[in-house]
Protein backbone atom coordinates (compact mmCIF):
# COMPACT_ATOMS: atom_id res chain seq x y z
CA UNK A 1 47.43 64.07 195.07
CA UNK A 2 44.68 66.09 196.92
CA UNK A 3 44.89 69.79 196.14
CA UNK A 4 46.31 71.94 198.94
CA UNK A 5 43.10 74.24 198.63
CA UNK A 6 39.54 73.20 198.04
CA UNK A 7 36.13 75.30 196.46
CA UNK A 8 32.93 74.37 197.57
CA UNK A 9 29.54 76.02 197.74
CA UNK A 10 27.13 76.65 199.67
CA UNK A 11 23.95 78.54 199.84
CA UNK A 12 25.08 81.62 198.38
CA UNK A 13 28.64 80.70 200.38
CA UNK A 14 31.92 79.68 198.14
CA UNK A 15 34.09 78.13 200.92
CA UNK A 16 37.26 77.76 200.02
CA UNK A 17 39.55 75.53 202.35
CA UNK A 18 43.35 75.25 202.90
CA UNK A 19 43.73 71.39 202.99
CA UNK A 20 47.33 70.91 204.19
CA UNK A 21 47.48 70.79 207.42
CA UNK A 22 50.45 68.33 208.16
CA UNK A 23 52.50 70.88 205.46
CA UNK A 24 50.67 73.56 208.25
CA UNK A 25 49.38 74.64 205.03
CA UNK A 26 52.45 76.53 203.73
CA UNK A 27 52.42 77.84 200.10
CA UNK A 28 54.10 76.35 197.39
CA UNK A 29 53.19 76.74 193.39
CA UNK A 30 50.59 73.99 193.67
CA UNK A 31 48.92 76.45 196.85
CA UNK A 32 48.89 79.40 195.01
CA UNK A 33 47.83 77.68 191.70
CA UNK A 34 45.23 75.82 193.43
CA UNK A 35 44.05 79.07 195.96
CA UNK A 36 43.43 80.97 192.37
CA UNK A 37 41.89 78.43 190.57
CA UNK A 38 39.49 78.31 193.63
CA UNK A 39 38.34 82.15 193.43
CA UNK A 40 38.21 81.98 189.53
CA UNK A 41 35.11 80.08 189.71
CA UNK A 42 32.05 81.84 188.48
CA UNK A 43 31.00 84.15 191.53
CA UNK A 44 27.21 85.00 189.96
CA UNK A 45 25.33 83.08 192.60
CA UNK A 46 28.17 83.99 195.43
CA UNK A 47 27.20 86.39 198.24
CA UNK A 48 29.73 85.60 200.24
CA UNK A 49 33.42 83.89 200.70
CA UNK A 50 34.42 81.95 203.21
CA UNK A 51 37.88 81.53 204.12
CA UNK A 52 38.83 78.19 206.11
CA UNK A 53 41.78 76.13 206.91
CA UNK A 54 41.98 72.52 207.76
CA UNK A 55 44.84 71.60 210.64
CA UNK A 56 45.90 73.40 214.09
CA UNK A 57 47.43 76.92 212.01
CA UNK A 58 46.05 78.62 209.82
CA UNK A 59 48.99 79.11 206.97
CA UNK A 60 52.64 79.73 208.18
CA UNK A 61 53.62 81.50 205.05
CA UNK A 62 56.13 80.51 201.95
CA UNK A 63 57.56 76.84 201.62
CA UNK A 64 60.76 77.80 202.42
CA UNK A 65 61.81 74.17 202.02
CA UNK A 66 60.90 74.90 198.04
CA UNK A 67 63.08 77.90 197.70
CA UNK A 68 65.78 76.80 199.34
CA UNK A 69 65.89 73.77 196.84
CA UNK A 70 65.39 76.39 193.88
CA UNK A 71 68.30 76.06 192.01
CA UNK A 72 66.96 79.88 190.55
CA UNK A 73 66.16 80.97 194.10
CA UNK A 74 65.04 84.65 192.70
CA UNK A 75 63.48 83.22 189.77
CA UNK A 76 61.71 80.51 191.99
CA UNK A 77 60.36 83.46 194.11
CA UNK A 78 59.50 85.40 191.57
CA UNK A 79 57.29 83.22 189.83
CA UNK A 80 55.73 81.66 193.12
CA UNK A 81 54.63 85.18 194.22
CA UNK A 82 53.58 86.33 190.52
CA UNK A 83 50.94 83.16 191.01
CA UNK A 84 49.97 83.91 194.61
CA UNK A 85 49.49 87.63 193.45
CA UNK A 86 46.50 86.27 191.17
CA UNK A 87 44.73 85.41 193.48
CA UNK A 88 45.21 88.76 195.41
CA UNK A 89 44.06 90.86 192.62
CA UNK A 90 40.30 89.05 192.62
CA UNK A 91 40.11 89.83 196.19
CA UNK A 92 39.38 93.38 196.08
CA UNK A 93 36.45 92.49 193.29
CA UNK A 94 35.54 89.40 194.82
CA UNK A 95 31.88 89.26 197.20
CA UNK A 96 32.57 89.99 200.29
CA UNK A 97 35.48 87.55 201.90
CA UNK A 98 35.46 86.25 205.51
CA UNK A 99 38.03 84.34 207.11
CA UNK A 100 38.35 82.70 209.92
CA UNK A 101 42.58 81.86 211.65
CA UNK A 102 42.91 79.59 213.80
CA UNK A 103 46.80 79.12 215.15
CA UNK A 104 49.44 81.13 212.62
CA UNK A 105 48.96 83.32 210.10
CA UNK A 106 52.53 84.23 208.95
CA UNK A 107 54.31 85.53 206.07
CA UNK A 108 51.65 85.13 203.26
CA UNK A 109 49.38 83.60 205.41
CA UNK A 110 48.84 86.72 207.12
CA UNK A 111 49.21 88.76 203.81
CA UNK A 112 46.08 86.64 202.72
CA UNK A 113 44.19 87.50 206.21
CA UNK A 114 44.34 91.31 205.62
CA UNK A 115 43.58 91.31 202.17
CA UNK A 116 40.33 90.05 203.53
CA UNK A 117 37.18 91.69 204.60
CA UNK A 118 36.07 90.27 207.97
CA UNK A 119 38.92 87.99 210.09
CA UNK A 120 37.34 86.04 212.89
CA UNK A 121 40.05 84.75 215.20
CA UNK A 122 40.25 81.52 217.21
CA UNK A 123 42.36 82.35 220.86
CA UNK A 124 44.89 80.24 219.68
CA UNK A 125 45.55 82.94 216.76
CA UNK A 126 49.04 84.95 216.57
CA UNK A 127 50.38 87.00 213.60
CA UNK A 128 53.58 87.26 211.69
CA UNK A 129 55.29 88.88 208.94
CA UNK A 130 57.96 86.54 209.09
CA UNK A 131 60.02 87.73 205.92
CA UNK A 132 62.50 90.14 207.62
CA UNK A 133 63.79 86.27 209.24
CA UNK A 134 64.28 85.05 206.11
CA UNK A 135 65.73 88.17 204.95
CA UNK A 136 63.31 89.22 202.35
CA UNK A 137 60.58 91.82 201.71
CA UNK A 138 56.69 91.21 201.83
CA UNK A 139 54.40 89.83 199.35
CA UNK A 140 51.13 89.08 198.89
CA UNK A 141 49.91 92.65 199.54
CA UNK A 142 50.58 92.73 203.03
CA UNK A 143 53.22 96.06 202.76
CA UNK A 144 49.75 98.02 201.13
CA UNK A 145 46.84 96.24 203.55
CA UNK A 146 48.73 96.46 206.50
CA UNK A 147 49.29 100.24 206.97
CA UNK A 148 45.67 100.14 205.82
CA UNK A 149 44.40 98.35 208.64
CA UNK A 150 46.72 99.55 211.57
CA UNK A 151 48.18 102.53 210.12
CA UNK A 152 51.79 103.21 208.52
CA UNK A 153 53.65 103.67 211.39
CA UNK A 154 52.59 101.01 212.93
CA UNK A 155 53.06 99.06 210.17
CA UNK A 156 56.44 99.86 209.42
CA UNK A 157 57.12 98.95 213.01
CA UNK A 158 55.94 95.47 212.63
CA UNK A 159 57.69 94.93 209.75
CA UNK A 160 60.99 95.89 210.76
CA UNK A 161 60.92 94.16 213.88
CA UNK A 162 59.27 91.40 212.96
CA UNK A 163 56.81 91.39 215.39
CA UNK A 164 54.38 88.97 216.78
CA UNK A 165 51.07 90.00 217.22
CA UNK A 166 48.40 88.23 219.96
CA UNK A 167 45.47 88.16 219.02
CA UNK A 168 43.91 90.27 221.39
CA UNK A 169 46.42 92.81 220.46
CA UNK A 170 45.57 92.28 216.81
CA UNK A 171 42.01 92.48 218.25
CA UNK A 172 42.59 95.78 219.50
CA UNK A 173 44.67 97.51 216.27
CA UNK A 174 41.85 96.44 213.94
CA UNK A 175 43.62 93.20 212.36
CA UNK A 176 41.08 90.57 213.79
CA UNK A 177 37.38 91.70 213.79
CA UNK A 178 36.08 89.06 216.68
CA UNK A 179 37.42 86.74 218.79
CA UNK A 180 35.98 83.25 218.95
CA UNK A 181 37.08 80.02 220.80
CA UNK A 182 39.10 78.04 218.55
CA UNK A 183 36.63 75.00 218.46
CA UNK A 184 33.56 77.82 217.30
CA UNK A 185 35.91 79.32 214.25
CA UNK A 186 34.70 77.58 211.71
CA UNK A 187 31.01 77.66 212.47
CA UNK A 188 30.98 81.20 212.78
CA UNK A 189 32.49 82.12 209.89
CA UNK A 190 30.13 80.38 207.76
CA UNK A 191 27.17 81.20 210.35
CA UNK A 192 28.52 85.64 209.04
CA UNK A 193 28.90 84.61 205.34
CA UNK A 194 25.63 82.92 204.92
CA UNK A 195 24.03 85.61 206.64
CA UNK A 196 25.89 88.18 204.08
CA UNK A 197 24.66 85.86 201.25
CA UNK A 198 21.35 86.28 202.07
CA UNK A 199 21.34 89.88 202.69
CA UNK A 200 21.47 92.92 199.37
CA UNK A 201 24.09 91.43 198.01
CA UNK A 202 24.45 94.39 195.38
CA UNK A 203 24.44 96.72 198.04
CA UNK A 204 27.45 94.70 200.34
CA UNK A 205 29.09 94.48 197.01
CA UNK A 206 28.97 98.00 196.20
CA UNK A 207 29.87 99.32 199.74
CA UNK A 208 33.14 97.04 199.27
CA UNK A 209 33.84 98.56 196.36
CA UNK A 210 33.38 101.91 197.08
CA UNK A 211 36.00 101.74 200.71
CA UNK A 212 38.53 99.70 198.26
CA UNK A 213 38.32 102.22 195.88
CA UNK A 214 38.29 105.23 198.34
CA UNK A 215 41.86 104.52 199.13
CA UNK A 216 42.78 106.21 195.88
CA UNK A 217 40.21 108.41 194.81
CA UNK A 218 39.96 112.47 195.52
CA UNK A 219 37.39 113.09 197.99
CA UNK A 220 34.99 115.22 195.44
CA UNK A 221 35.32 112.56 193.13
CA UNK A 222 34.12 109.68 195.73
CA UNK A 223 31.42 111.86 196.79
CA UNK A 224 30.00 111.48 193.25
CA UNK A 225 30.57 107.85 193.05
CA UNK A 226 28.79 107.70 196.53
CA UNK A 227 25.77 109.63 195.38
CA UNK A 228 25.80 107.31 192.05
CA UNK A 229 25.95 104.21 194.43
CA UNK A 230 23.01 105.23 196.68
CA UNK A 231 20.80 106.45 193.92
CA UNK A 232 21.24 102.90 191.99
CA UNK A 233 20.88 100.96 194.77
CA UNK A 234 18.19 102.78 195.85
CA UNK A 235 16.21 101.84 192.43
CA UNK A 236 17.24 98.17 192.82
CA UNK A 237 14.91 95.57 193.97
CA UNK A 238 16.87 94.72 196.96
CA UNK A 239 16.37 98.73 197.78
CA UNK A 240 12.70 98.73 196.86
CA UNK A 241 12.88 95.65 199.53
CA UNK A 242 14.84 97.00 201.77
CA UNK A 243 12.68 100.46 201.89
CA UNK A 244 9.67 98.96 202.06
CA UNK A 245 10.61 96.68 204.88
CA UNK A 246 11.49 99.45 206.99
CA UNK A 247 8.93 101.49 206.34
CA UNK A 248 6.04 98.51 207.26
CA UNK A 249 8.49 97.86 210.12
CA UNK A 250 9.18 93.73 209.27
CA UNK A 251 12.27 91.95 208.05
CA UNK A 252 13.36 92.70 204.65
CA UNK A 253 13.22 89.92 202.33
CA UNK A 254 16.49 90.30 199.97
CA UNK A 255 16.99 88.46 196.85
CA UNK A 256 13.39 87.18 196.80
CA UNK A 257 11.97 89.22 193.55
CA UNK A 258 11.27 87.66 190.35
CA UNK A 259 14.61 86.82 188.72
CA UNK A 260 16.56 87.38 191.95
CA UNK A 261 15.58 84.33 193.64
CA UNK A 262 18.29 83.21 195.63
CA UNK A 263 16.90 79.16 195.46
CA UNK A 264 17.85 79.51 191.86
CA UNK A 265 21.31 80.73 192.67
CA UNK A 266 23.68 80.49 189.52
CA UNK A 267 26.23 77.54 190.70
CA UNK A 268 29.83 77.45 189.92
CA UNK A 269 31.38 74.94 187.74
């Protein structure tokens, strides 16, 4: 049977695909199993993620077929969104993650769109949260990205009623980043990530992880981690690069010192 979701890479790029498109790429065990498999590969010679689906939507959420056939329903659910929460957790860690929705992005599917970095939005694109007409509560981290991204009333607004969410309206409240013609989505999300795999890829990685991390941490205290951040990156090749380039006023050549050369990329397994 060909796995719902696929890893390939790329030039710096791990794509990874949803590959069910007559299931409109709902997630079952065998999704969420296969999505984490997929981001467990070894990310040393990844810049970049890129986030595709196969099919006319993008991911319409939960099998609900599957859990109504649970004979545990709870347990069922439990364990389905235990799995799909592995993959979540690498997110925040992972290289930077774009992804690009064509159609809907429902229920999980749209948890899995916020927990990413950059969305880019075909104009066929509408958003979900779809559990409130199923009668159950979010997963997938969408009830902590969401008021992230459009703030908490807002958020809770959604949620309750259930709302759907236009793209250009998700354009405008921060939950899609561009808006593309359906038939361009996939080209331009790998156009962005190959240009973030080829850019200071220590430096996109620790900006990430310095806005993830200021969610939490007391302002002092991320004003030390900033200064930390600068200052190493700042003694890094790619920042020795980077400086230089500026300074002689040409394009900066990232990832091209000795031992950084991104030809000789680490590949996945």
């Amino acid at each position: 049977m060909t796995s719902p979701v696929t890893a390939t890479h790329h030039d710096g790029v791990l794509v990874v695909r949803l590959t069910n498109p007559a299931g409109r790429n709902a997630i079952g065990m065998p999704f969420a199993t296969a999505l984490h498999d997929a981001l467990s590969v070894d990310l040393s010679g990844v810049g970049a993620i890129a986030v595709l689906a196969d099919g006319d939507q993008f991911c319409v959420g939960g099998d609900v077929r599957a859990m109504a056939a649970a004979q545990d329903r709870g347990a069922f659910i439990q364990e389905l969104a235990d799995e799909l929460h592995k993959s979540m957790r690498l997110l925040p860690t992972a290289p930077p993650v774009v992804v690009g929705v064509r159609g809907w992005a429902a229920g999980a599917g749209m948890s899995l769109v916020c927990a990413c970095d950059v969305v880019i939005a075909g104009e066929s694109a509408a958003f979900q949260p779809a559990y409130p007409g199923i009668g159950v509560t979010p997963d997938g981290g969408m009830s902590w990205n969401l008021p992230r991204i459009v703030g908490e009333r807002r958020a809770r607004s959604l949620l309750l009623r259930n709302a759907v969410i236009k793209v250009a309206q998700a354009l405008d409240w921060g939950l899609v980043d561009e808006i593309v013609a359906d038939e361009d989505v996939e080209a331009t999300v790998l156009e962005l990530a190959g240009r973030l795999a080829s850019g200071p890829r220590e430096a996109l990685a620790g900006a990430k992880k310095l806005a993830v991390e200021g969610a939490t941490r007391p302002y002092g205290d991320h004003l030390d981690a900033e200064a930390a951040s600068i200052a190493a990156r700042a003694a890094s090749p790619d920042g020795a690069e980077g400086i230089a380039a500026f300074v002689e006023r040409r394009p900066a050549r990232f990832g091209t010192q000795p031992g950084l050369s991104r030809a000789t990329d680490q590949q996945p397994r």
